[in-house]
C-alpha atoms as a PDB file:
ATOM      1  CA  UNK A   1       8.622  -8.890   6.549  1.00  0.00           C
ATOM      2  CA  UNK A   2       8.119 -10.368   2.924  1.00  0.00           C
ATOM      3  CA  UNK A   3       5.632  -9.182   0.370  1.00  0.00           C
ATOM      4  CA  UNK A   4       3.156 -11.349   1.276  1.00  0.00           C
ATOM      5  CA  UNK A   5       3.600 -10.218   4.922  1.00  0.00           C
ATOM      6  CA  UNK A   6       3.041  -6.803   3.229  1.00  0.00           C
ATOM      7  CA  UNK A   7       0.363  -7.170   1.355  1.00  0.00           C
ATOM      8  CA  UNK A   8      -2.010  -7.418   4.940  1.00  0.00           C
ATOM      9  CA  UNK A   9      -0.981  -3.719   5.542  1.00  0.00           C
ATOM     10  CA  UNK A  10      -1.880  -2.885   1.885  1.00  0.00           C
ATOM     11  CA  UNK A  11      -5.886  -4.820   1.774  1.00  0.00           C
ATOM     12  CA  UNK A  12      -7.279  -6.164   5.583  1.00  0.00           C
ATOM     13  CA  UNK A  13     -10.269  -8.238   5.231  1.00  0.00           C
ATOM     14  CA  UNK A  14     -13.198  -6.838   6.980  1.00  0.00           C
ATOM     15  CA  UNK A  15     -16.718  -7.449   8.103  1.00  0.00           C
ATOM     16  CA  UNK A  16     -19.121  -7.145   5.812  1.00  0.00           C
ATOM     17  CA  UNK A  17     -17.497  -5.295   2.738  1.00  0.00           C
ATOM     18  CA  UNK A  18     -15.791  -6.043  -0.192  1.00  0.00           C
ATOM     19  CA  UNK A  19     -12.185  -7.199   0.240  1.00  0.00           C
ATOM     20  CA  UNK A  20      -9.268  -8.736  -2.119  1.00  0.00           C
ATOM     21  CA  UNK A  21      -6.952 -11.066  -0.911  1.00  0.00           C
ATOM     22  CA  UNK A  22      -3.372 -10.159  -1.542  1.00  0.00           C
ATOM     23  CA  UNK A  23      -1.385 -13.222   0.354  1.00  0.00           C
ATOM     24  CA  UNK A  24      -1.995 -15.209  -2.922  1.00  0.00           C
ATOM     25  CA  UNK A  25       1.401 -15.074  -4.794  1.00  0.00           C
ATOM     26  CA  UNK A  26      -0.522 -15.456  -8.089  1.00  0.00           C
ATOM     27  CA  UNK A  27      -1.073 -12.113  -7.285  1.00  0.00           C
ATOM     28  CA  UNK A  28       2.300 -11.024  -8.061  1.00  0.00           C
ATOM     29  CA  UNK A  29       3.604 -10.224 -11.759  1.00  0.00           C
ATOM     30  CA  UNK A  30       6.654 -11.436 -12.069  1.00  0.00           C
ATOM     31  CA  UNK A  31       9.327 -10.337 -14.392  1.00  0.00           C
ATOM     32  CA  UNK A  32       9.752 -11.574 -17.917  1.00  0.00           C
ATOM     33  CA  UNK A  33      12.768 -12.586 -20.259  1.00  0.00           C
ATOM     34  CA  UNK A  34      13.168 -12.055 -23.492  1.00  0.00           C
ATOM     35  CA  UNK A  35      15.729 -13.170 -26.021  1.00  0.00           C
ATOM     36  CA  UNK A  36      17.910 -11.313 -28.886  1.00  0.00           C
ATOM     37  CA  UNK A  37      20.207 -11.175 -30.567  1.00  0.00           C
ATOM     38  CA  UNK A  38      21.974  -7.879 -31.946  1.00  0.00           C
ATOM     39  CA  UNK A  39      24.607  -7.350 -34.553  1.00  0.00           C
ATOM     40  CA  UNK A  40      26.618  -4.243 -35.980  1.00  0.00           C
ATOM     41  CA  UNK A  41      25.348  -2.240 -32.800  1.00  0.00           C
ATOM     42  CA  UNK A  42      22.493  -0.131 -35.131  1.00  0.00           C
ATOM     43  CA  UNK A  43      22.199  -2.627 -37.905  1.00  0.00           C
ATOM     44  CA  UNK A  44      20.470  -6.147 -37.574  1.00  0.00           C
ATOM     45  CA  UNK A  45      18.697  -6.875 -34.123  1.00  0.00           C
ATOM     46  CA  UNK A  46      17.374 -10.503 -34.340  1.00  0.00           C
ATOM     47  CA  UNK A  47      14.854 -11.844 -31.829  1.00  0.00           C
ATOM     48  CA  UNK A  48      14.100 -15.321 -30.358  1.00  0.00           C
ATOM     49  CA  UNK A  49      11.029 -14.825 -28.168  1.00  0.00           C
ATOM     50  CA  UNK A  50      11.730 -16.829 -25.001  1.00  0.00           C
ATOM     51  CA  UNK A  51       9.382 -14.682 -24.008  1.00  0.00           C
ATOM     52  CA  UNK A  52       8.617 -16.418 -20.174  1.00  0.00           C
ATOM     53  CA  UNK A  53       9.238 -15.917 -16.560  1.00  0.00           C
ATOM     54  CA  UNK A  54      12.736 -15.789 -15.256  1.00  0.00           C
ATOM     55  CA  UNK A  55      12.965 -19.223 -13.761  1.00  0.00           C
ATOM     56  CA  UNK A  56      15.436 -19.704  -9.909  1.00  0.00           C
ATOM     57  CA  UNK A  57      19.227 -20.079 -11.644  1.00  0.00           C
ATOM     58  CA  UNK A  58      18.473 -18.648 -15.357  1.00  0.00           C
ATOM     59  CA  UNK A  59      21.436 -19.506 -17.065  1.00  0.00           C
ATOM     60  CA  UNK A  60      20.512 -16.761 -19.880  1.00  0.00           C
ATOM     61  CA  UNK A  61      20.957 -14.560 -17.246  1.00  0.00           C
ATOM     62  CA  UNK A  62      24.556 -15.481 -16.863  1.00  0.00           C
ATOM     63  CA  UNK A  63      25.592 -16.221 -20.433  1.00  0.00           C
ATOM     64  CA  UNK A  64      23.985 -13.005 -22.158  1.00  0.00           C
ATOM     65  CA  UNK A  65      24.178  -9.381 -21.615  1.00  0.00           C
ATOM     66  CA  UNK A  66      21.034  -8.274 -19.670  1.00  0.00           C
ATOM     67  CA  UNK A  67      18.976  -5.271 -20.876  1.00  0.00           C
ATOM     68  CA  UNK A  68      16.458  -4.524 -17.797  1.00  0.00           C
ATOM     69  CA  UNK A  69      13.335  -2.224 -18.571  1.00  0.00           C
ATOM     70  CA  UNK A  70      11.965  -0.979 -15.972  1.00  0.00           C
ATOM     71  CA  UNK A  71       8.159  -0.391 -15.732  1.00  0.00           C
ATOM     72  CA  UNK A  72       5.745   0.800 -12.724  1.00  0.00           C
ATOM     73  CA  UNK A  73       3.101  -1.755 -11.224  1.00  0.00           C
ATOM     74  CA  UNK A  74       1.143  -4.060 -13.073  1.00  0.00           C
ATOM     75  CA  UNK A  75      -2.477  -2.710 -13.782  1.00  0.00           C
ATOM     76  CA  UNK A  76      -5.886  -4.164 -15.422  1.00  0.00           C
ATOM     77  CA  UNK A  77      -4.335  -6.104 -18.605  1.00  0.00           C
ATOM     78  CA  UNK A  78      -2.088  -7.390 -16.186  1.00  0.00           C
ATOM     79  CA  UNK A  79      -4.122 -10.324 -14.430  1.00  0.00           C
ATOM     80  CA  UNK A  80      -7.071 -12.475 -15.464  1.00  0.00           C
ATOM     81  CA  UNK A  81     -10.291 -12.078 -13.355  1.00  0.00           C
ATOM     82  CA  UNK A  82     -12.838 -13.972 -11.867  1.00  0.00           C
ATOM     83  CA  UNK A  83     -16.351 -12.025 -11.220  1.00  0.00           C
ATOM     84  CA  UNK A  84     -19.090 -12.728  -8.368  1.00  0.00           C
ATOM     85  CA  UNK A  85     -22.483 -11.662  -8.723  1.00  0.00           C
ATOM     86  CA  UNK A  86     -24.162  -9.988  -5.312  1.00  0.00           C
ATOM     87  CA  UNK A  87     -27.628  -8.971  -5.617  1.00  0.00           C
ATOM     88  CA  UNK A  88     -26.928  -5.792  -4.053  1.00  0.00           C
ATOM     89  CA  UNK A  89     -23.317  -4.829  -6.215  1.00  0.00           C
ATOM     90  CA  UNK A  90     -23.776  -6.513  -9.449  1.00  0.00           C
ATOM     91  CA  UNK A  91     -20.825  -7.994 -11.307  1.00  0.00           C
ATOM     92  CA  UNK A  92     -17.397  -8.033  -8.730  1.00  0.00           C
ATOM     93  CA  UNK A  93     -14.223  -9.348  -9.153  1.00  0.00           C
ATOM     94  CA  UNK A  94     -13.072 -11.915  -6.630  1.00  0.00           C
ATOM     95  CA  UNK A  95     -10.474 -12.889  -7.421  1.00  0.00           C
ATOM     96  CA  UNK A  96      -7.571 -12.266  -9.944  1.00  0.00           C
ATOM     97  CA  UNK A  97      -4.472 -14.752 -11.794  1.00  0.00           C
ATOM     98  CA  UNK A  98      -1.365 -12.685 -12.319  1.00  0.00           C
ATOM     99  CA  UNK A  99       0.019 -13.084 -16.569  1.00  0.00           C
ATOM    100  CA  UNK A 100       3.419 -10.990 -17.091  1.00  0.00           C
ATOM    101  CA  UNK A 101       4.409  -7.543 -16.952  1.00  0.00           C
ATOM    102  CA  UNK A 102       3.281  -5.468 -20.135  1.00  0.00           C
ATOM    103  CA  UNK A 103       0.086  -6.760 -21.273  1.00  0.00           C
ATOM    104  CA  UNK A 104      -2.462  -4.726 -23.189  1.00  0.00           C
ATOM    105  CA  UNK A 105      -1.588  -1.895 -25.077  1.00  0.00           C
ATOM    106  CA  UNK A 106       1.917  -1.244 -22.963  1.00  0.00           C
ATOM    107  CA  UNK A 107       2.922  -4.667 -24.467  1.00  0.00           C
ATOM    108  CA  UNK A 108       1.614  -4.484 -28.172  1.00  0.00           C
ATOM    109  CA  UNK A 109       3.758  -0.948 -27.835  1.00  0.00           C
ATOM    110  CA  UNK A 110       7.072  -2.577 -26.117  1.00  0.00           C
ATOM    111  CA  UNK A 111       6.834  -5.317 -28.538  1.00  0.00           C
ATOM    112  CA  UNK A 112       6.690  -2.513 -31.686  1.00  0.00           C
ATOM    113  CA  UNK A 113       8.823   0.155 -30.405  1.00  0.00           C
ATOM    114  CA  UNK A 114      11.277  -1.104 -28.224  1.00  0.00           C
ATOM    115  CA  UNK A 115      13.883  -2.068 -30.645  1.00  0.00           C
ATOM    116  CA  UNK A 116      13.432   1.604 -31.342  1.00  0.00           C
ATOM    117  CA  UNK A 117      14.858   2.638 -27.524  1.00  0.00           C
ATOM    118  CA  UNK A 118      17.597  -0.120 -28.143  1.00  0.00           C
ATOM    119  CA  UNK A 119      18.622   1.988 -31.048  1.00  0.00           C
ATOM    120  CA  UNK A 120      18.790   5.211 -29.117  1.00  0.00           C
ATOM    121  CA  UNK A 121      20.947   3.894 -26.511  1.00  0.00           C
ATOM    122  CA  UNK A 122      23.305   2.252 -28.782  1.00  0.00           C
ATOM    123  CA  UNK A 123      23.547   5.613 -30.608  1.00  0.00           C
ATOM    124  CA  UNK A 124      24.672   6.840 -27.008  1.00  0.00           C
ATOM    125  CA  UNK A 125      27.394   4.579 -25.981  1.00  0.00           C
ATOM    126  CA  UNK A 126      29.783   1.823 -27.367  1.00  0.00           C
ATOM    127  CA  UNK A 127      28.052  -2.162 -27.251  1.00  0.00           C
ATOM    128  CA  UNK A 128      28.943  -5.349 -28.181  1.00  0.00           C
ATOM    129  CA  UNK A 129      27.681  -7.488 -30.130  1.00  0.00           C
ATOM    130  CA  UNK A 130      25.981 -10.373 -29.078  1.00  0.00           C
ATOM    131  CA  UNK A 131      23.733 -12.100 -27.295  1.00  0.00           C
ATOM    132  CA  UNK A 132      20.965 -10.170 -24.952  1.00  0.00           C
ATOM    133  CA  UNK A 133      18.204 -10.791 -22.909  1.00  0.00           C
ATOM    134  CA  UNK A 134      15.488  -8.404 -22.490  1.00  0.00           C
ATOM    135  CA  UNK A 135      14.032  -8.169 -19.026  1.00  0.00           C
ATOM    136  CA  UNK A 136      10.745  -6.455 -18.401  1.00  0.00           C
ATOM    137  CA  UNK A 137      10.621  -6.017 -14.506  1.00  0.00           C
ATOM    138  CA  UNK A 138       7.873  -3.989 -12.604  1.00  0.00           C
ATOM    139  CA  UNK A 139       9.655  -2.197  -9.333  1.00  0.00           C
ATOM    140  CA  UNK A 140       6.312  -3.001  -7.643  1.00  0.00           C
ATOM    141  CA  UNK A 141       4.276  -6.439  -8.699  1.00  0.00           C
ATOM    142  CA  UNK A 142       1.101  -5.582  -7.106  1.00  0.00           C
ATOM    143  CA  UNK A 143      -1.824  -3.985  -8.764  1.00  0.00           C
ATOM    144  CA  UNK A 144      -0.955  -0.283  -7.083  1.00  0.00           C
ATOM    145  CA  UNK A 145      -3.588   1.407  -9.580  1.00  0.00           C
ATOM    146  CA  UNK A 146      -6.014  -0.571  -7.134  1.00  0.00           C
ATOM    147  CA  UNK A 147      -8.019  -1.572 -10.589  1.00  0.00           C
ATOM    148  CA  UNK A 148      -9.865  -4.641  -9.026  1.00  0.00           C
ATOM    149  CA  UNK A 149     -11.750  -2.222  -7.007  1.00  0.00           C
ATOM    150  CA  UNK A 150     -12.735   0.673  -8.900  1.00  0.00           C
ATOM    151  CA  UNK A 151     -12.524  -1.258 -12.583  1.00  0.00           C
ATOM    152  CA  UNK A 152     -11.726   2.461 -13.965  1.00  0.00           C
ATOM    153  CA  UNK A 153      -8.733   3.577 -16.806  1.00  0.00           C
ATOM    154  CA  UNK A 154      -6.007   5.563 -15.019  1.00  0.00           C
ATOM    155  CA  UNK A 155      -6.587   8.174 -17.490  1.00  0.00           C
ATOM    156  CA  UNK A 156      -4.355  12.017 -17.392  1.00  0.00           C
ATOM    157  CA  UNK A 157      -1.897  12.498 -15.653  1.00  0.00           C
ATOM    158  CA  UNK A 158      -4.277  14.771 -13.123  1.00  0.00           C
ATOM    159  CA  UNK A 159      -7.106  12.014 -13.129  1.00  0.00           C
ATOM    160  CA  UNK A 160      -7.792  11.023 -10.025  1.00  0.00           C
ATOM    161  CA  UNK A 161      -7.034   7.416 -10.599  1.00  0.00           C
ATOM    162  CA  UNK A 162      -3.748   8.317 -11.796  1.00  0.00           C
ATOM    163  CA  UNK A 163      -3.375  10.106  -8.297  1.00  0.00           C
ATOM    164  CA  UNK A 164      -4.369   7.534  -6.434  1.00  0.00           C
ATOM    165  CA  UNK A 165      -2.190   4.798  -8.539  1.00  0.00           C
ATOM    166  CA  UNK A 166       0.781   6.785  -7.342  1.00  0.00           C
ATOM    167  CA  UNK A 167       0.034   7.449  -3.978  1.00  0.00           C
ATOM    168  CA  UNK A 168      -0.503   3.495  -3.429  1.00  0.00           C
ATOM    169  CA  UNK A 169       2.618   2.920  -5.303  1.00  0.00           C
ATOM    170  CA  UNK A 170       4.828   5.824  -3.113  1.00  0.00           C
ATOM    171  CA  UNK A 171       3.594   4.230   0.007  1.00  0.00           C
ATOM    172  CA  UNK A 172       4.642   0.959  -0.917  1.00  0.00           C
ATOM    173  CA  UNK A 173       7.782   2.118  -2.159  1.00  0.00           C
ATOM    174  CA  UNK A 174       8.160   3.720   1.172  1.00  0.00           C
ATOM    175  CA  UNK A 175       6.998   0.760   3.591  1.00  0.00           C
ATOM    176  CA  UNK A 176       9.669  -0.302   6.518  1.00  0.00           C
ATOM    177  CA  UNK A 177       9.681  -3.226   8.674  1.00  0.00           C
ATOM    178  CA  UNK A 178      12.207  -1.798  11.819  1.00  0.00           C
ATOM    179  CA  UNK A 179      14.964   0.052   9.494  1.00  0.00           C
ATOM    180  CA  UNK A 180      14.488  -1.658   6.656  1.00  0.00           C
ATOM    181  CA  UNK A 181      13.307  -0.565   3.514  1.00  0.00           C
ATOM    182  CA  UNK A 182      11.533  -3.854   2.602  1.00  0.00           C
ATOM    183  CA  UNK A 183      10.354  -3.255  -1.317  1.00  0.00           C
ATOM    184  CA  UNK A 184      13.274  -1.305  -2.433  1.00  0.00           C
ATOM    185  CA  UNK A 185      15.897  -4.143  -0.652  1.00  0.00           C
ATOM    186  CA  UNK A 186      14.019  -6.839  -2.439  1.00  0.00           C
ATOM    187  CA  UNK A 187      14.219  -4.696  -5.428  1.00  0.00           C
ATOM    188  CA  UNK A 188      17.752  -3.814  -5.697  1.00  0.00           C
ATOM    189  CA  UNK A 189      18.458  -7.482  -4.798  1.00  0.00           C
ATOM    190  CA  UNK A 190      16.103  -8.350  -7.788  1.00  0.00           C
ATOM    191  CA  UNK A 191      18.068  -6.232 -10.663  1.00  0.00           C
ATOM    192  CA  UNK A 192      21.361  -7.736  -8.923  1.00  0.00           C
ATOM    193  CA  UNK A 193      20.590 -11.136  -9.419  1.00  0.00           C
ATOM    194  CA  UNK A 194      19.902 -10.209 -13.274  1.00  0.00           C
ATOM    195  CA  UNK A 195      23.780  -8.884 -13.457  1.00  0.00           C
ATOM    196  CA  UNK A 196      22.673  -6.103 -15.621  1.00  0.00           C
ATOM    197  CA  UNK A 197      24.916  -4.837 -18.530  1.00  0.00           C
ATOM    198  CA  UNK A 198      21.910  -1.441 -18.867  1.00  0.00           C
ATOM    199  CA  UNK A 199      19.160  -0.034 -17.637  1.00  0.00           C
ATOM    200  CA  UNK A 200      16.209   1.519 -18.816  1.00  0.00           C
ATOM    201  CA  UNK A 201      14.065   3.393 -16.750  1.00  0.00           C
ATOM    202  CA  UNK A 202      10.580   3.525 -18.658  1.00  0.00           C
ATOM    203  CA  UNK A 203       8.313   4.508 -15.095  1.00  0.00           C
ATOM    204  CA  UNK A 204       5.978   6.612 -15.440  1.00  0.00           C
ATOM    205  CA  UNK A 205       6.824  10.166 -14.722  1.00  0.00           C
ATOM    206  CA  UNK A 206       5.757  11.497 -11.396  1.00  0.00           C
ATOM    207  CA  UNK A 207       7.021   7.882  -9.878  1.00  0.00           C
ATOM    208  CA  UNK A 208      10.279   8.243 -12.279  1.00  0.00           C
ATOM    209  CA  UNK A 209      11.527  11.615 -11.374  1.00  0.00           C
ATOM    210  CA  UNK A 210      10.553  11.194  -7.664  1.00  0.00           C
ATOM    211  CA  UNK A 211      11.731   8.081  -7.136  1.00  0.00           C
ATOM    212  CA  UNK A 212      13.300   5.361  -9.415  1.00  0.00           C
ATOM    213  CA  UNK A 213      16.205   7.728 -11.193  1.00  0.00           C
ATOM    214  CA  UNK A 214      17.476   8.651  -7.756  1.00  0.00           C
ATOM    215  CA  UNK A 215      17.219   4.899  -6.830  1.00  0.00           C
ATOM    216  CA  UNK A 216      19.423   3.685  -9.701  1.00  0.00           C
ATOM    217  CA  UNK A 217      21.823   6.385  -9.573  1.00  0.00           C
ATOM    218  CA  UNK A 218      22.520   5.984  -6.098  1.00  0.00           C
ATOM    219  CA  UNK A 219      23.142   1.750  -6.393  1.00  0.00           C
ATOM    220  CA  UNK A 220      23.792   1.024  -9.892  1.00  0.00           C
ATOM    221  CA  UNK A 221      26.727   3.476 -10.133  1.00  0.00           C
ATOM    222  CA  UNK A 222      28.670   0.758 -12.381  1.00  0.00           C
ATOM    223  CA  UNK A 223      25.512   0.013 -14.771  1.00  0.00           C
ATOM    224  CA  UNK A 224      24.779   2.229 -18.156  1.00  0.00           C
ATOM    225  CA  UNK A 225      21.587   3.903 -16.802  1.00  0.00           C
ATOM    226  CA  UNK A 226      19.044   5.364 -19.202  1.00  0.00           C
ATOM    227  CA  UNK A 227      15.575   6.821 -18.810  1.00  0.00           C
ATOM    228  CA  UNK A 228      12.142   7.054 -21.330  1.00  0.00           C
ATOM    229  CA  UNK A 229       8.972   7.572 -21.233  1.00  0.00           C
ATOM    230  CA  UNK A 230       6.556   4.398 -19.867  1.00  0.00           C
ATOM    231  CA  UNK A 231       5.430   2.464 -23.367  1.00  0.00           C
ATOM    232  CA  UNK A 232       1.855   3.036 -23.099  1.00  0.00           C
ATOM    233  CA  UNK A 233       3.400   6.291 -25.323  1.00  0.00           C
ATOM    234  CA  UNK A 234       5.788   5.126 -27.429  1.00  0.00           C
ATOM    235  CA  UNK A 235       3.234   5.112 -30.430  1.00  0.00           C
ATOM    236  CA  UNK A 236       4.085   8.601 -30.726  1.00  0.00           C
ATOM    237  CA  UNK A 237       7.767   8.931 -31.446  1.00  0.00           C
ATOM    238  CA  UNK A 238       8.270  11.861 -29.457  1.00  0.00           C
ATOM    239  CA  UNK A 239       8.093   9.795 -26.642  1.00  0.00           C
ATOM    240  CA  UNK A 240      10.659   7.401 -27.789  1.00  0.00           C
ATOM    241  CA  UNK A 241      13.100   9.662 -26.928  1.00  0.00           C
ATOM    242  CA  UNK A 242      16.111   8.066 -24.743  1.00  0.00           C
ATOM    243  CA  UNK A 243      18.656   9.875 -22.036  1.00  0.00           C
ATOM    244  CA  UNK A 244      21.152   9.017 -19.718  1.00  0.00           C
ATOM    245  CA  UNK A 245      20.605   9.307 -16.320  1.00  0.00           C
END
């Protein structure tokens, strides 16, 4: 089973009532690469903003250091959409065009703040110098808030869209074809093909304590694993707090 195989258990097109088509791979945010590099571990970090999808045989991949962030799902800022009007709904989307992961506010704050996190972790540990790409990879690249249907913020952490986001996202997580663990294969064969050099786990936290730090402790034992809080907080530098896993 491959994600697009999964995505009919996820959406089923019925009769008579609104349905989104997941089988389109534009539906799927894919991860994005960005270039830097850093000098004098704390002192001078200089970027060159590649900033575009990971392309089949990267050779960045292979000739810098990789620093993966790890995010949740993509959600509304996420995708471009195309509305239908229905005399009996109003205004519906129809259908959506997948952009890159971090969009919105969660990007204006990575792209602020998370030179900040780099600092942390280099405070933590011993780097090189050098070149390093900065990969922004979603565990899950479907829209598991479900956005498209309910066009509604996720909101507190005890919203009910917030609820729902991570019960979509848990079941996903979860989903087997026979003994196989489909999305969390394809994702630890994802991060291995980037040949990380660290780790940042930046979930959100329901989704990072229940699943993802157990995840990456139990098959990136070899990687320098780190956990924060999801960027859609680091304006507030309490939340820019980093620790190892």
């Amino acid at each position: 089973m491959n994600k697009y195989e999964l995505s009919k258990i996820l959406l089923k097109k019925e009769k008579d009532t609104y349905f989104f088509n997941f089988e389109d791979p534009n539906h799927f945010v894919n991860d994005v690469i960005k270039l830097c590099y850093i000098r004098e571990n704390l002192g001078k970090i200089h970027i060159t903003y590649r900033n575009d999808s990971i392309i089949e045989n990267d050779t960045d991949l292979v000739t810098n250091k990789n620093i993966v962030f790890l995010l949740e799902s993509p959600h509304k800022d996420e995708f471009e959409y195309e509305y239908e009007y229905t005399t009996d709904n109003g205004y519906q989307i129809n259908n959506m065009i997948a952009f890159k992961p971090a969009e919105g506010s969660t990007g204006v704050n990575f792209n602020n703040y998370f030179l900040n996190i780099i600092n942390e972790i280099f405070k933590q540990s011993e780097n090189e110098d050098g070149n390093y790409n900065i990969i922004i990879s979603n565990p899950i690249e479907i829209q598991t808030s479900l956005y498209f249907l309910h066009q509604n913020p996720i909101g507190s952490e005890k919203s009910i869209y917030n609820n729902l986001r991570n019960d979509v996202w848990s079941k996903v997580w979860n989903v087997y074809s026979g003994k196989e663990k489909v999305i969390q294969n394809q994702f630890y064969q994802k991060i291995q093909s980037y040949n990380p050099y660290i780790i940042v786990n930046c979930c959100t936290k329901y989704l990072s304590h229940t699943f993802l730090n157990t995840f990456l402790k139990t098959n990136f034992k070899n990687i320098k694993l780190y956990k924060t809080n999801h960027p859609s907080g680091w304006f507030s530098y309490k939340n820019r707090n980093v620790e190892i896993i």
